[in-house]
N, C-alpha and C. Protein backbone atom coordinates (compact mmCIF):
# COMPACT_ATOMS: atom_id res chain seq x y z
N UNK A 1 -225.50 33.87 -35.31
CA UNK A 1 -225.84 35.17 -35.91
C UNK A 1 -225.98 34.99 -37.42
N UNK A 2 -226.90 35.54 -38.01
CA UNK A 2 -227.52 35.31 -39.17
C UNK A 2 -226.08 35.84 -40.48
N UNK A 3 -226.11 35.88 -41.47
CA UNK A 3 -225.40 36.68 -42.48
C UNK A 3 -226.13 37.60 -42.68
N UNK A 4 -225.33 38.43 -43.62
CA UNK A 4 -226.06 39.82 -43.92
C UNK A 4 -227.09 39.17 -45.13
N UNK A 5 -227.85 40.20 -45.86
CA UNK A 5 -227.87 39.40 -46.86
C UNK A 5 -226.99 39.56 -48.14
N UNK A 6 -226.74 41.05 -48.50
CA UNK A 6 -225.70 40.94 -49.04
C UNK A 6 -224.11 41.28 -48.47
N UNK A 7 -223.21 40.17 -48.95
CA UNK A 7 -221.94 40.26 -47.87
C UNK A 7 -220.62 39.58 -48.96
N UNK A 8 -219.51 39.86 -48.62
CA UNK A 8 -218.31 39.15 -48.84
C UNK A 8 -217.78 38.22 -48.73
N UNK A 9 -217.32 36.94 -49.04
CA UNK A 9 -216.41 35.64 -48.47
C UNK A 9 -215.08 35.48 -49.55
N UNK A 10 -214.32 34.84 -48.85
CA UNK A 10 -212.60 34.59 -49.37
C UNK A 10 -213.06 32.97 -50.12
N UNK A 11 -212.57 32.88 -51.10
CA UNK A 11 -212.13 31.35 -50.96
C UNK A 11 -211.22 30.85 -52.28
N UNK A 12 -209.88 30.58 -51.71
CA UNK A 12 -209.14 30.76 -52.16
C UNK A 12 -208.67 32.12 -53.42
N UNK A 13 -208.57 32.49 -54.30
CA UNK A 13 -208.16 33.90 -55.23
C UNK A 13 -209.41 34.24 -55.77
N UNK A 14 -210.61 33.79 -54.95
CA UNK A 14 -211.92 34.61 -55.37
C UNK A 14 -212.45 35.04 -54.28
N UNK A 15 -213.05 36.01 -54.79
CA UNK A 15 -214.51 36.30 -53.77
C UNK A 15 -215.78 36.01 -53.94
N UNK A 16 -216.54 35.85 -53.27
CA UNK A 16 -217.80 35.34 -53.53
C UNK A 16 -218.65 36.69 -53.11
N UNK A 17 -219.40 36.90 -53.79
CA UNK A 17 -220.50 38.14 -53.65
C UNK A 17 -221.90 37.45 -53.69
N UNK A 18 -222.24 37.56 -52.20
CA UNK A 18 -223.50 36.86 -51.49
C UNK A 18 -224.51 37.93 -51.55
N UNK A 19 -225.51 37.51 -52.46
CA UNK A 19 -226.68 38.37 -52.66
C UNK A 19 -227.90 37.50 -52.31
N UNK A 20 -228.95 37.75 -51.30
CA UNK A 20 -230.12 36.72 -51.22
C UNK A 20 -229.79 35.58 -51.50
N UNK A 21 -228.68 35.06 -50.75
CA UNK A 21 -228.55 33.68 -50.37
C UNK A 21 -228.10 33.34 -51.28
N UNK A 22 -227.66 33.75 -52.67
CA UNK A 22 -226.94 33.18 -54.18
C UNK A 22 -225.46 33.79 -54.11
N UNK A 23 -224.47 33.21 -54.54
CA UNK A 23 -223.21 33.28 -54.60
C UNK A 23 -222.46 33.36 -56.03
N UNK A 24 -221.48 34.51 -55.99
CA UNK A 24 -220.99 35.04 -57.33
C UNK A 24 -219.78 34.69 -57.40
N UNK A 25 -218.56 33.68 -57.98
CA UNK A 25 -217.23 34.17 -57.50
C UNK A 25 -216.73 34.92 -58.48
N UNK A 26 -215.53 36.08 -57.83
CA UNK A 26 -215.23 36.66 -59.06
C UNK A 26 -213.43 36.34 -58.71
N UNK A 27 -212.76 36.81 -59.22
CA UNK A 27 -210.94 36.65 -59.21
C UNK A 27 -211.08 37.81 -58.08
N UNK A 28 -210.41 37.54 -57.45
CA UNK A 28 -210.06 38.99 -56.11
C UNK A 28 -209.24 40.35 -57.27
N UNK A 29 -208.05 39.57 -58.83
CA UNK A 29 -207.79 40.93 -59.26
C UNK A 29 -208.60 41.67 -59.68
N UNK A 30 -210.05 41.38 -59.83
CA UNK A 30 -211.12 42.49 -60.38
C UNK A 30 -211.33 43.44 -59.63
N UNK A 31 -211.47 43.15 -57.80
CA UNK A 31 -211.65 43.76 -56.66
C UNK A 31 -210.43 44.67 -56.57
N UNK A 32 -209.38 44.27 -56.78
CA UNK A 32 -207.64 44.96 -56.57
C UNK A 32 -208.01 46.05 -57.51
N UNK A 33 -208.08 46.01 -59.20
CA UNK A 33 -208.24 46.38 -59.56
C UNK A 33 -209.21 47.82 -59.61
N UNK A 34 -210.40 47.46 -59.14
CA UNK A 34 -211.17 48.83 -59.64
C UNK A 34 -211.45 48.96 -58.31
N UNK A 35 -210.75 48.59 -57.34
CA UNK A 35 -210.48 49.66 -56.14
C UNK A 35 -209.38 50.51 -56.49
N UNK A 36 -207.99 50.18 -56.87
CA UNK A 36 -207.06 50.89 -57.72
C UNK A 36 -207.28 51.83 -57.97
N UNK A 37 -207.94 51.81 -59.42
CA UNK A 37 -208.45 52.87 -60.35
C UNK A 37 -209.42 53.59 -60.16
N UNK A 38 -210.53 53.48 -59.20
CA UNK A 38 -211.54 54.70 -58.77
C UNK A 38 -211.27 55.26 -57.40
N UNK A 39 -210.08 54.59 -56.26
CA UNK A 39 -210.08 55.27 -54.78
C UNK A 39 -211.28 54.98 -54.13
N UNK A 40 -212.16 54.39 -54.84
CA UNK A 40 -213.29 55.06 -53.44
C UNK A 40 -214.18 53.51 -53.55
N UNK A 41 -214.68 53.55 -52.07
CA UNK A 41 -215.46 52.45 -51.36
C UNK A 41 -216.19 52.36 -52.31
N UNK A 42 -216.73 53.15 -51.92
CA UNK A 42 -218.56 53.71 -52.63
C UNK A 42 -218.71 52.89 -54.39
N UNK A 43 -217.73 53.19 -54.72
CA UNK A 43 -217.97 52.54 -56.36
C UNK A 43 -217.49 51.07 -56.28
N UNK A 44 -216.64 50.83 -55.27
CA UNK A 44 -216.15 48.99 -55.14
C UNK A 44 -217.46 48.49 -54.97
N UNK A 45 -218.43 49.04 -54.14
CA UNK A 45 -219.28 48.44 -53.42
C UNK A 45 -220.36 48.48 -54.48
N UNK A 46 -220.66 49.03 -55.40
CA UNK A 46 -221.71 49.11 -56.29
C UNK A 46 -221.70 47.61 -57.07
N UNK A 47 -220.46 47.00 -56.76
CA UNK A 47 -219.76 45.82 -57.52
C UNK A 47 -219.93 44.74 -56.75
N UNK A 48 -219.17 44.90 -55.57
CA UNK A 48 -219.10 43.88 -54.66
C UNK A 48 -219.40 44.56 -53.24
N UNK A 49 -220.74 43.89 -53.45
CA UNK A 49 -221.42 44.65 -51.61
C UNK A 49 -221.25 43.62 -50.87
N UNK A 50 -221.14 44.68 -50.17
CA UNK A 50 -220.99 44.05 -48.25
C UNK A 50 -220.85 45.33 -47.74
N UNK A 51 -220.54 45.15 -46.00
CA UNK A 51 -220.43 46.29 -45.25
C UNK A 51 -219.11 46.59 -45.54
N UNK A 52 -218.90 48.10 -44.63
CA UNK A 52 -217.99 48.58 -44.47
C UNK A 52 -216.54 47.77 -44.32
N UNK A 53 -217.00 47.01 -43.43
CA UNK A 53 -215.72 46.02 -42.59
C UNK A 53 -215.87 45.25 -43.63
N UNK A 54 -216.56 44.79 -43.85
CA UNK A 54 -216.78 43.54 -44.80
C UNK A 54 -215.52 43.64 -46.50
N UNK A 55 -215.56 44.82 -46.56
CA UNK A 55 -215.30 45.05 -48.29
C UNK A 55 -213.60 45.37 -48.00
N UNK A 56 -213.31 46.09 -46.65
CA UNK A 56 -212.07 46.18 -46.03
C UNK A 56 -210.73 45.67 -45.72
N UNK A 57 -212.08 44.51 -44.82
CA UNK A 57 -211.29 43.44 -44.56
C UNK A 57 -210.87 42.48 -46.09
N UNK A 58 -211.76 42.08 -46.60
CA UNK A 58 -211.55 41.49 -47.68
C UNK A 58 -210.40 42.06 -48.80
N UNK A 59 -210.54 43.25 -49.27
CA UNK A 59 -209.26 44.09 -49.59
C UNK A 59 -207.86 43.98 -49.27
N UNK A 60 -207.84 43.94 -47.83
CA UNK A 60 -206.85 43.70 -46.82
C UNK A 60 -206.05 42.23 -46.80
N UNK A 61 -207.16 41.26 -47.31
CA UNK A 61 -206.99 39.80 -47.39
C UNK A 61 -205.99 39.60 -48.72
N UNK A 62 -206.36 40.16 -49.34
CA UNK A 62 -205.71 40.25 -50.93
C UNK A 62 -204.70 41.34 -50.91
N UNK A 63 -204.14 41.83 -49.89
CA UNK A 63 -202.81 43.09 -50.00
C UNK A 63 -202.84 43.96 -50.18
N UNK A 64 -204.29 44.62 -50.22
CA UNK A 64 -205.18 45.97 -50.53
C UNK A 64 -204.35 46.85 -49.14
N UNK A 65 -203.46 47.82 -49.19
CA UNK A 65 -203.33 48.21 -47.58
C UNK A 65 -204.04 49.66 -47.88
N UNK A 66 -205.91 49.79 -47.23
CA UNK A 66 -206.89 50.90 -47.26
C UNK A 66 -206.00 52.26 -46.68
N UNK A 67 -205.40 51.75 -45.53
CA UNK A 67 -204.91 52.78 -44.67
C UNK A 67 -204.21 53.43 -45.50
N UNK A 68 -203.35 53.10 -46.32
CA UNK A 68 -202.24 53.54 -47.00
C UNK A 68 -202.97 54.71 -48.10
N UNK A 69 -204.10 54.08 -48.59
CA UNK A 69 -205.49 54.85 -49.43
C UNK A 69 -205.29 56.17 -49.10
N UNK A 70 -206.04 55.45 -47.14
CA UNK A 70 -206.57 57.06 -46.79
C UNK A 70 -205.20 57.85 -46.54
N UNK A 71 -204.22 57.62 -46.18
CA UNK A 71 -202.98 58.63 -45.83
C UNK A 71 -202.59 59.81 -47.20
N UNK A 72 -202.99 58.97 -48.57
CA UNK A 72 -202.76 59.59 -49.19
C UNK A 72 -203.26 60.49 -49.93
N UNK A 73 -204.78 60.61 -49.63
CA UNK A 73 -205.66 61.39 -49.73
C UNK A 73 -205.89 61.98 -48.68
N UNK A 74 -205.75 61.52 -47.41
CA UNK A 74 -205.35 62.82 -46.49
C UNK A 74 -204.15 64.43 -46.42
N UNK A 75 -203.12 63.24 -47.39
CA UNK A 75 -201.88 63.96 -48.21
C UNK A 75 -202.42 65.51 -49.03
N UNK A 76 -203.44 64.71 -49.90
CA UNK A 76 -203.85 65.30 -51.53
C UNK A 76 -204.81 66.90 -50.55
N UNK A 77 -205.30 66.91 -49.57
CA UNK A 77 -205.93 67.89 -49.18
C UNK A 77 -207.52 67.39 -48.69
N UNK A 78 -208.22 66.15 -49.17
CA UNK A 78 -209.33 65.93 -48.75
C UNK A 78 -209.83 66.46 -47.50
N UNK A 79 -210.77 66.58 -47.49
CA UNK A 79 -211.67 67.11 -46.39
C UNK A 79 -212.83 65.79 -45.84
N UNK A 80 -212.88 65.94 -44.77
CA UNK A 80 -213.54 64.38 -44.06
C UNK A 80 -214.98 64.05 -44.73
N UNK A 81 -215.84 65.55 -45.04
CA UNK A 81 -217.11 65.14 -45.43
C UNK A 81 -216.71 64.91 -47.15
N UNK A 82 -215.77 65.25 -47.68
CA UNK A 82 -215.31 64.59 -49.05
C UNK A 82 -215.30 63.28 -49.03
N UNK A 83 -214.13 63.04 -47.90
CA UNK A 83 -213.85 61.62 -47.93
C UNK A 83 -215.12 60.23 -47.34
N UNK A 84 -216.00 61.19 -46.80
CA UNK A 84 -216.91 60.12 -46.09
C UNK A 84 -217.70 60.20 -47.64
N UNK A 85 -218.08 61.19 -48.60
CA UNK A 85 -219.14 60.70 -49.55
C UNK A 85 -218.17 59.60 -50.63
N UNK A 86 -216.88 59.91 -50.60
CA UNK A 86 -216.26 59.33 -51.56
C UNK A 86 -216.39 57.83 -51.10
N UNK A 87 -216.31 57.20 -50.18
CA UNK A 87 -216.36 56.16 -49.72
C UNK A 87 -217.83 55.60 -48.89
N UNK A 88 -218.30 56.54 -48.90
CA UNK A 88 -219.79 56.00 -48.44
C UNK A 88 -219.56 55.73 -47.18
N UNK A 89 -219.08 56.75 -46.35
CA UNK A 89 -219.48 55.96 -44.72
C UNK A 89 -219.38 57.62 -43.68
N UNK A 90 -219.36 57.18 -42.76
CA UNK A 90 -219.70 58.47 -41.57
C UNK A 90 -218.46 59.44 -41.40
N UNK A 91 -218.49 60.44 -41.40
CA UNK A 91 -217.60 61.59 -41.55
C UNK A 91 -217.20 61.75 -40.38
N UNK A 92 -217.66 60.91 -39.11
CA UNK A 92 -216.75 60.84 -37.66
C UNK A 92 -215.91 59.59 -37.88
N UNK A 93 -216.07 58.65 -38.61
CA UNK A 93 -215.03 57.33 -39.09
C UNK A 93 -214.15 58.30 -39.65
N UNK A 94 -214.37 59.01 -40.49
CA UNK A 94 -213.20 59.38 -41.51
C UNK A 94 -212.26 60.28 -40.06
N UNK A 95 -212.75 60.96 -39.72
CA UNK A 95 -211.95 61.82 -38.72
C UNK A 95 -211.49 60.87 -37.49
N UNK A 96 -211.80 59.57 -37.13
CA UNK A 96 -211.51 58.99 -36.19
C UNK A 96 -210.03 58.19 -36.85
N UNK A 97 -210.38 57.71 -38.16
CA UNK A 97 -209.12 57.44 -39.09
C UNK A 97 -208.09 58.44 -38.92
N UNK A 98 -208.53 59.69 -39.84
CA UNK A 98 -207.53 60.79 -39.63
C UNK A 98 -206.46 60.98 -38.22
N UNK A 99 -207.29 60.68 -37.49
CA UNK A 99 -206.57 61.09 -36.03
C UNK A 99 -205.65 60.05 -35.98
N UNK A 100 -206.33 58.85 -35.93
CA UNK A 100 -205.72 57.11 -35.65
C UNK A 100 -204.08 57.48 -36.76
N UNK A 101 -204.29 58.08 -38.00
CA UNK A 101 -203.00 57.78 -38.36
C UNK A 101 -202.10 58.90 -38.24
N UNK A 102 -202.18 59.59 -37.57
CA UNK A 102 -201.27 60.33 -37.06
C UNK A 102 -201.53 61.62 -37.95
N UNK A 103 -202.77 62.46 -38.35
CA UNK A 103 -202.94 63.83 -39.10
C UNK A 103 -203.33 64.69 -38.65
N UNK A 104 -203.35 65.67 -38.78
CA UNK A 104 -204.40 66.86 -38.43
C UNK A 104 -205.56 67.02 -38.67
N UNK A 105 -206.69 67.36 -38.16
CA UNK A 105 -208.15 67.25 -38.60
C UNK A 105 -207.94 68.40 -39.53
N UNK A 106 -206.47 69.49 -40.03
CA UNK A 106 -207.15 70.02 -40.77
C UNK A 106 -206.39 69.67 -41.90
N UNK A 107 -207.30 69.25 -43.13
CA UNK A 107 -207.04 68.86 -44.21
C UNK A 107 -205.44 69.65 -44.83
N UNK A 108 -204.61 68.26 -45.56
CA UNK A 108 -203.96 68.77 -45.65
C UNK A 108 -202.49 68.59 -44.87
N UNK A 109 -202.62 68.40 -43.77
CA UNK A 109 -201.43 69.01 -43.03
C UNK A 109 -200.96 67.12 -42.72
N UNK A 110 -199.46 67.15 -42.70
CA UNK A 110 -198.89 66.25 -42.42
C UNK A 110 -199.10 65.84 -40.99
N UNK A 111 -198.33 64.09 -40.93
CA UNK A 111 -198.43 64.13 -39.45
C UNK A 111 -197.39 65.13 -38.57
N UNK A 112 -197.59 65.04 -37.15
CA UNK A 112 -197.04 66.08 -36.04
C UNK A 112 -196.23 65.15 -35.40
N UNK A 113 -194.60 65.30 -35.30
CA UNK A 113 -194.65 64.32 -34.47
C UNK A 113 -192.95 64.99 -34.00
N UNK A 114 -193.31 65.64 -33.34
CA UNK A 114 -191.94 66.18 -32.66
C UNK A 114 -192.20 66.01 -30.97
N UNK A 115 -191.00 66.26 -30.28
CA UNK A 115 -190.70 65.90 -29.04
C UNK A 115 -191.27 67.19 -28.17
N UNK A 116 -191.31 66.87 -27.18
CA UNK A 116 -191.64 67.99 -26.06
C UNK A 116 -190.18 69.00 -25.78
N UNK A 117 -189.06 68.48 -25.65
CA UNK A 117 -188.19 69.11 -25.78
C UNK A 117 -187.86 70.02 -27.12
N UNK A 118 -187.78 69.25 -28.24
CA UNK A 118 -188.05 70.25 -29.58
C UNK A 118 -188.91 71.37 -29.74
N UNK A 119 -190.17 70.98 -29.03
CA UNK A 119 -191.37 71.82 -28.94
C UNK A 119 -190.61 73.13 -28.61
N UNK A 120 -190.00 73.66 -27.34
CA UNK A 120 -189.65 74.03 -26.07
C UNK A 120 -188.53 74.66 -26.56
N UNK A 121 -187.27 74.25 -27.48
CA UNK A 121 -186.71 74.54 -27.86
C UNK A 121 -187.06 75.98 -29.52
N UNK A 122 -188.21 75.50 -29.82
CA UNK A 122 -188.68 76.41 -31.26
C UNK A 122 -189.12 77.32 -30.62
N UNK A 123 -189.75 77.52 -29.34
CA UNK A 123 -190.41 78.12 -28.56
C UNK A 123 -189.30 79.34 -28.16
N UNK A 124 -188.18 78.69 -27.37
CA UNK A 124 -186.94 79.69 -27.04
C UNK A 124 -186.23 80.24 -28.14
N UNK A 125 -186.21 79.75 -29.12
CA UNK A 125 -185.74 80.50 -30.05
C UNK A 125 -186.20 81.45 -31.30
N UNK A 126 -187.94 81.31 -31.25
CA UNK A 126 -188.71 81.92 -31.93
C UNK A 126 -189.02 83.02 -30.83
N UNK A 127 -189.57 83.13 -29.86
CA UNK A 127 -189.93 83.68 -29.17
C UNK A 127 -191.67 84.17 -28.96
N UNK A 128 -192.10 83.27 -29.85
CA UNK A 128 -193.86 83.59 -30.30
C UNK A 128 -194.05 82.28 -30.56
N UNK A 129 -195.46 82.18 -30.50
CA UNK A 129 -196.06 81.35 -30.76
C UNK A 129 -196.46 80.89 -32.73
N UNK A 130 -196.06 82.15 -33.21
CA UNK A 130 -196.42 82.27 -34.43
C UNK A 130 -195.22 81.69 -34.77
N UNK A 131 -193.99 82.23 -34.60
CA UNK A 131 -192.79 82.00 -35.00
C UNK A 131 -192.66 81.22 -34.79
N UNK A 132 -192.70 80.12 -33.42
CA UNK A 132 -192.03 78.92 -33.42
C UNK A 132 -192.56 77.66 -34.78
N UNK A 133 -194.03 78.37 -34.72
CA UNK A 133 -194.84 77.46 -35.95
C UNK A 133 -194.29 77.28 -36.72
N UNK A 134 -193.90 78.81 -37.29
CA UNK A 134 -193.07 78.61 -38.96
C UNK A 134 -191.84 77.77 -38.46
N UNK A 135 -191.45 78.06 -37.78
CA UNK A 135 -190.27 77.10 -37.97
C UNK A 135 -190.14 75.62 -37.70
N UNK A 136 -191.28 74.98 -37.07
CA UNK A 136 -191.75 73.79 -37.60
C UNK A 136 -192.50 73.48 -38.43
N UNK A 137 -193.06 74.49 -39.04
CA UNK A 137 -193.93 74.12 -40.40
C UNK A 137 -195.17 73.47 -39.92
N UNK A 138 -195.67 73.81 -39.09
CA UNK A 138 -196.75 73.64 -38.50
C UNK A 138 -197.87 75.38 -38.17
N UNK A 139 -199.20 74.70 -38.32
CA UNK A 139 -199.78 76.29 -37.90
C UNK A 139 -200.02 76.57 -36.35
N UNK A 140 -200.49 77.82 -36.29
CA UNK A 140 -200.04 78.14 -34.75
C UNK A 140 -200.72 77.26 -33.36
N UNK A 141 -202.03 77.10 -33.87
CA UNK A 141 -202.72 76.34 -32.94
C UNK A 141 -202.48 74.91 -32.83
N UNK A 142 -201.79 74.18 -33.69
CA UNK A 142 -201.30 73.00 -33.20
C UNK A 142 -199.85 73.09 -32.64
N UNK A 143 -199.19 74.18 -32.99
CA UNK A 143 -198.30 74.49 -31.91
C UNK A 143 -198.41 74.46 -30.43
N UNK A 144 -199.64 75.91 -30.71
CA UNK A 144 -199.87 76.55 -29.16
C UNK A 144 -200.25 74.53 -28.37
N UNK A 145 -201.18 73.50 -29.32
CA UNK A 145 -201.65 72.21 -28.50
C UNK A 145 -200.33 71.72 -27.81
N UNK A 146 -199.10 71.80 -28.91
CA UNK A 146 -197.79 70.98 -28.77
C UNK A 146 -197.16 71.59 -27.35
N UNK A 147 -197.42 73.00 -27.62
CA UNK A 147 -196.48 73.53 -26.16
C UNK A 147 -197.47 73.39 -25.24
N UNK A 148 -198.72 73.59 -24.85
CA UNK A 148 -199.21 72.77 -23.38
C UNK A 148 -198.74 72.02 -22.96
N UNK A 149 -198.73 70.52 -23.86
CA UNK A 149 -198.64 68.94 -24.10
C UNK A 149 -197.14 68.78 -23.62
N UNK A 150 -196.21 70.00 -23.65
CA UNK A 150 -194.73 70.05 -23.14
C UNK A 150 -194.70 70.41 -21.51
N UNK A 151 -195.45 71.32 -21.53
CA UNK A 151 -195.32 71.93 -20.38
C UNK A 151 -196.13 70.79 -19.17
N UNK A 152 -196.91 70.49 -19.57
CA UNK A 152 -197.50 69.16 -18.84
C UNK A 152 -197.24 67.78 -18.23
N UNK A 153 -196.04 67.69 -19.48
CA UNK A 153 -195.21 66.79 -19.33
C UNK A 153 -193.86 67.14 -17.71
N UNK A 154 -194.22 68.48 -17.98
CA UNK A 154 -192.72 68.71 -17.17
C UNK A 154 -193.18 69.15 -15.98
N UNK A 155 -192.23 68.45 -14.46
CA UNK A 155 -193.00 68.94 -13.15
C UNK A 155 -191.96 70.06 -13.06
N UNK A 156 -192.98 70.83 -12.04
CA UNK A 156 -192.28 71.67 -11.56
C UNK A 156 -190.90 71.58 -11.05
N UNK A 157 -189.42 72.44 -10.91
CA UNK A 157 -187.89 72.54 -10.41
C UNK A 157 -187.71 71.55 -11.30
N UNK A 158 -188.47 70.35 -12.42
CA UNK A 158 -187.54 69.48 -12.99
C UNK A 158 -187.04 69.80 -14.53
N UNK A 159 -186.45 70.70 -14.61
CA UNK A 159 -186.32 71.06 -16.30
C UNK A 159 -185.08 70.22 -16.83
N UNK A 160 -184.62 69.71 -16.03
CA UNK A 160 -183.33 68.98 -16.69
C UNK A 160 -183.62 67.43 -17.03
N UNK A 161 -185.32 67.68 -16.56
CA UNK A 161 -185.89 66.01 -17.09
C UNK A 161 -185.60 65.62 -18.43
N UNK A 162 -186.52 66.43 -19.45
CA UNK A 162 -186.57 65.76 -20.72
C UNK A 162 -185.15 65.81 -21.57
N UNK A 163 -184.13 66.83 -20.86
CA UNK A 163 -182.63 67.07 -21.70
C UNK A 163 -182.18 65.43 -21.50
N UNK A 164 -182.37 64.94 -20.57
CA UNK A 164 -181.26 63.50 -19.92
C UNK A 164 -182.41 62.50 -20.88
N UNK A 165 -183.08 62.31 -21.06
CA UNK A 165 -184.00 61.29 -21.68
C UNK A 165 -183.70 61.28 -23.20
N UNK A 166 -183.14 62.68 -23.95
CA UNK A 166 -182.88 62.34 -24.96
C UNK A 166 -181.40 61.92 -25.80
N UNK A 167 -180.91 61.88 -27.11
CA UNK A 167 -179.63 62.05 -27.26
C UNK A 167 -179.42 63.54 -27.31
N UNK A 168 -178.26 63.17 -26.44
CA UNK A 168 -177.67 64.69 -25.91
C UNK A 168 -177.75 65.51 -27.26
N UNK A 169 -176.51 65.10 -27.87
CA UNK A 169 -175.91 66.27 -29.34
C UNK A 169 -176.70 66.85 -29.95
N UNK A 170 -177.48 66.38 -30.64
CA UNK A 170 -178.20 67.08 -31.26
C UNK A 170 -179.30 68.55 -30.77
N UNK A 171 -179.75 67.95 -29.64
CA UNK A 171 -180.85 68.56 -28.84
C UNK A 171 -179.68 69.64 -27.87
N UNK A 172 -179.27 69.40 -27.76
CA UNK A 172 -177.92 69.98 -26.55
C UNK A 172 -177.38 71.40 -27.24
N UNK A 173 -177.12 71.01 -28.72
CA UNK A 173 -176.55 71.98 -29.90
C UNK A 173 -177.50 72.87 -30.07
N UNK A 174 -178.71 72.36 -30.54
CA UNK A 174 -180.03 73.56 -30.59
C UNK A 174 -180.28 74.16 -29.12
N UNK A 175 -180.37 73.95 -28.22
CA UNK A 175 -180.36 74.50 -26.98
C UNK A 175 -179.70 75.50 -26.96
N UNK A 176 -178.52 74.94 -27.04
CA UNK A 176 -177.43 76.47 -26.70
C UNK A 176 -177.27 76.99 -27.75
N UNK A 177 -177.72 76.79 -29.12
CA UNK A 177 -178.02 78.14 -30.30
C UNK A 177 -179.10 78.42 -30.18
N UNK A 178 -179.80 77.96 -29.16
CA UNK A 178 -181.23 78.74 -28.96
C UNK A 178 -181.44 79.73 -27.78
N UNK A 179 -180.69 79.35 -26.93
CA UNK A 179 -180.23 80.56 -25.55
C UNK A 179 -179.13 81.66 -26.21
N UNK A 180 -178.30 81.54 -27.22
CA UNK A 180 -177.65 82.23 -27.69
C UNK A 180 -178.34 83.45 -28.71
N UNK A 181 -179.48 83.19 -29.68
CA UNK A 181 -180.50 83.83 -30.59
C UNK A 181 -181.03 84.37 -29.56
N UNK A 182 -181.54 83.63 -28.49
CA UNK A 182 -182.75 84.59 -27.38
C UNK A 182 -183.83 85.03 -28.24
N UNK A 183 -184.77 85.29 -27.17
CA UNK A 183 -185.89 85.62 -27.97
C UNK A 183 -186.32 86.35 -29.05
N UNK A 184 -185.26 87.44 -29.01
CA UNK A 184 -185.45 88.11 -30.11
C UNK A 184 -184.39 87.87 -31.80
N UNK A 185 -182.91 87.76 -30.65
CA UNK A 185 -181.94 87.53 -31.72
C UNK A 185 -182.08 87.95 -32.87
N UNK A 186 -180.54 87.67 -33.81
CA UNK A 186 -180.24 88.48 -34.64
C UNK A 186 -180.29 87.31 -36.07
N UNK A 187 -180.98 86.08 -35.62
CA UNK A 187 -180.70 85.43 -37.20
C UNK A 187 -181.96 85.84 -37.84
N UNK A 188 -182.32 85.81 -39.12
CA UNK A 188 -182.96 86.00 -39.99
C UNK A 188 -184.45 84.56 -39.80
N UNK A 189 -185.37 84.71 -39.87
CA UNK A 189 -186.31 83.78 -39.99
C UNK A 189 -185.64 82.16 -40.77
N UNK A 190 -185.56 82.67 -41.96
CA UNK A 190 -185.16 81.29 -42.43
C UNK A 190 -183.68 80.66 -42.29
N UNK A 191 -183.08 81.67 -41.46
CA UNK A 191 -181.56 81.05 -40.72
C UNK A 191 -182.20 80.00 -39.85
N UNK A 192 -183.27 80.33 -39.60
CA UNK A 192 -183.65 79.65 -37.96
C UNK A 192 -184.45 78.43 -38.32
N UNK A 193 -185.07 78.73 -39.71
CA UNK A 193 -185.85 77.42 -40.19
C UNK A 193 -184.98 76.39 -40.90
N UNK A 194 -183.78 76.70 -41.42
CA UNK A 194 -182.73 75.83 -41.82
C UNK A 194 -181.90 75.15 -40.80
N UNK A 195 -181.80 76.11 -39.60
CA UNK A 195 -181.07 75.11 -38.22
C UNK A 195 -182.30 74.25 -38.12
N UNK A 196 -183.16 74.43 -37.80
CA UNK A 196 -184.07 73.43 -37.22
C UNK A 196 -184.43 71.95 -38.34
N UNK A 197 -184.63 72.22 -39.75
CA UNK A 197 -184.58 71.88 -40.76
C UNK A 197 -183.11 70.33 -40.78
N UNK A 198 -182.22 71.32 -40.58
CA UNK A 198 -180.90 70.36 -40.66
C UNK A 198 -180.82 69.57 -39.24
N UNK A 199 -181.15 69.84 -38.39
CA UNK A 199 -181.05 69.58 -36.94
C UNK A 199 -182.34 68.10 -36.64
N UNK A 200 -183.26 68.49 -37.46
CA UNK A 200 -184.99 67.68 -37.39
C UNK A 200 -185.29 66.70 -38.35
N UNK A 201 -184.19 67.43 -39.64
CA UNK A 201 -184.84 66.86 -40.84
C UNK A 201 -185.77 65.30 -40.99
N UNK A 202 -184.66 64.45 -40.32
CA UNK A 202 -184.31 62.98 -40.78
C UNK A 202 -185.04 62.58 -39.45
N UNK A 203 -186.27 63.25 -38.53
CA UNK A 203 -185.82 62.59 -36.94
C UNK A 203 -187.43 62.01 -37.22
C-alpha cells in the first residue's frame, strides 16, 4: 500500500513531515508544544500534516494523551459541531468519542455512571422522575434512560437480585431511608440531595 503523500513518521525524538516524497525532521517538542497551546488538530496539522490517525497516533507516541484533550473540552461545554471544526474532522467522530468516554451527547454534562440499584433507589425516594434527577444531578431524560436500563436489568419476582450483588451498608442504609421518606416524605429537597451526596460521593 502506497504512502499518503503527505504523512507522519517517528524516528527517534523527531518527526519527519513527508510532503511529495521529501522529508522534514522536526524535534517532536515543537509538535507537544503547539498542540499544547492551540487545543486543536486543525492548526497542528497546518504544521505537520498527515491524517487524522496519523497526527494522533504520533502525539500519542510522544505522551500527547488526545483523549484526555477531548474530556476536557467536553468538560468546558463544547458542542460536537464546535469540536469537529476545531479539530478538522467529522462531527459523528466527535460524538462517537463523546460516547466512547463515558459523556453525554449533551454538551457539558459529566460522565453517568451510577448503579441500577442507586438508580431505583433516587427513584423511591424522589418519587418523580424530575426529582430523582436533581438528586443525582443529572437531567431528567437521562434519568428517565437510567431507570429503563434498571428495570431491564431486573426479572420479574427477582428484586432481591441487585441488593445481594452489591455492598450491603451503604446501599442497604439508603434503602431503608428511602422506604422510610416514601414517596412523598417529609425531608426537604436538599436533605435528600446531601444523603445521596454523602452516601455516592466518593463511589
Amino acid at each position: 500500500m502506497a504512502e499518503a503523500k503527505h504523512h507522519l513518521e517517528v524516528s527517534g525524538d523527531f518527526v519527519i513531515i513527508f510532503a511529495d516524497g521529501d522529508g522534514q525532521g522536526v524535534h517532536h517538542s515543537e509538535l507537544i508544544e503547539l498542540m499544547t497551546l492551540s487545543r486543536s488538530l486543525a492548526e497542528v496539522r497546518k504544521r505537520f500534516v498527515g491524517s487524522r490517525t496519523n497526527l494522533i497516533e504520533t502525539l500519542e507516541h510522544f505522551g500527547y494523551d488526545f483523549d484526555a484533550l477531548l474530556q476536557s473540552q467536553f468538560r468546558e461545554g463544547y458542542r460536537n459541531t464546535a469540536l469537529a471544526k476545531l479539530h478538522r474532522v467529522d462531527p459523528k467522530w466527535i460524538a462517537r468519542k463523546r460516547e466512547a468516554l463515558g459523556f453525554s451527547n449533551a454538551p457539558g454534562r459529566s460522565r453517568v455512571e451510577f448503579s441500577s440499584e442507586q438508580v431505583r433507589i433516587a427513584y423511591d425516594a424522589a418519587g418523580s422522575f424530575a426529582g430523582a434527577a436533581r438528586l443525582m444531578g443529572i437531567d431528567r431524560q437521562t434519568f428517565k434512560k437510567l431507570y429503563a436500563q434498571a428495570l431491564e436489568q431486573m426479572e420479574p419476582g427477582n428484586d432481591g437480585k441487585l441488593d445481594q450483588s452489591l455492598d450491603n451498608d451503604g446501599l442497604a442504609k439508603a434503602r431503608a431511608a428511602a422506604r422510610c421518606v416514601g414517596s412523598k416524605g417529609f425531608y426537604s429537597e436538599n436533605e435528600l440531595k446531601k444523603f445521596f451526596d454523602d452516601e455516592w460521593g466518593e463511589s
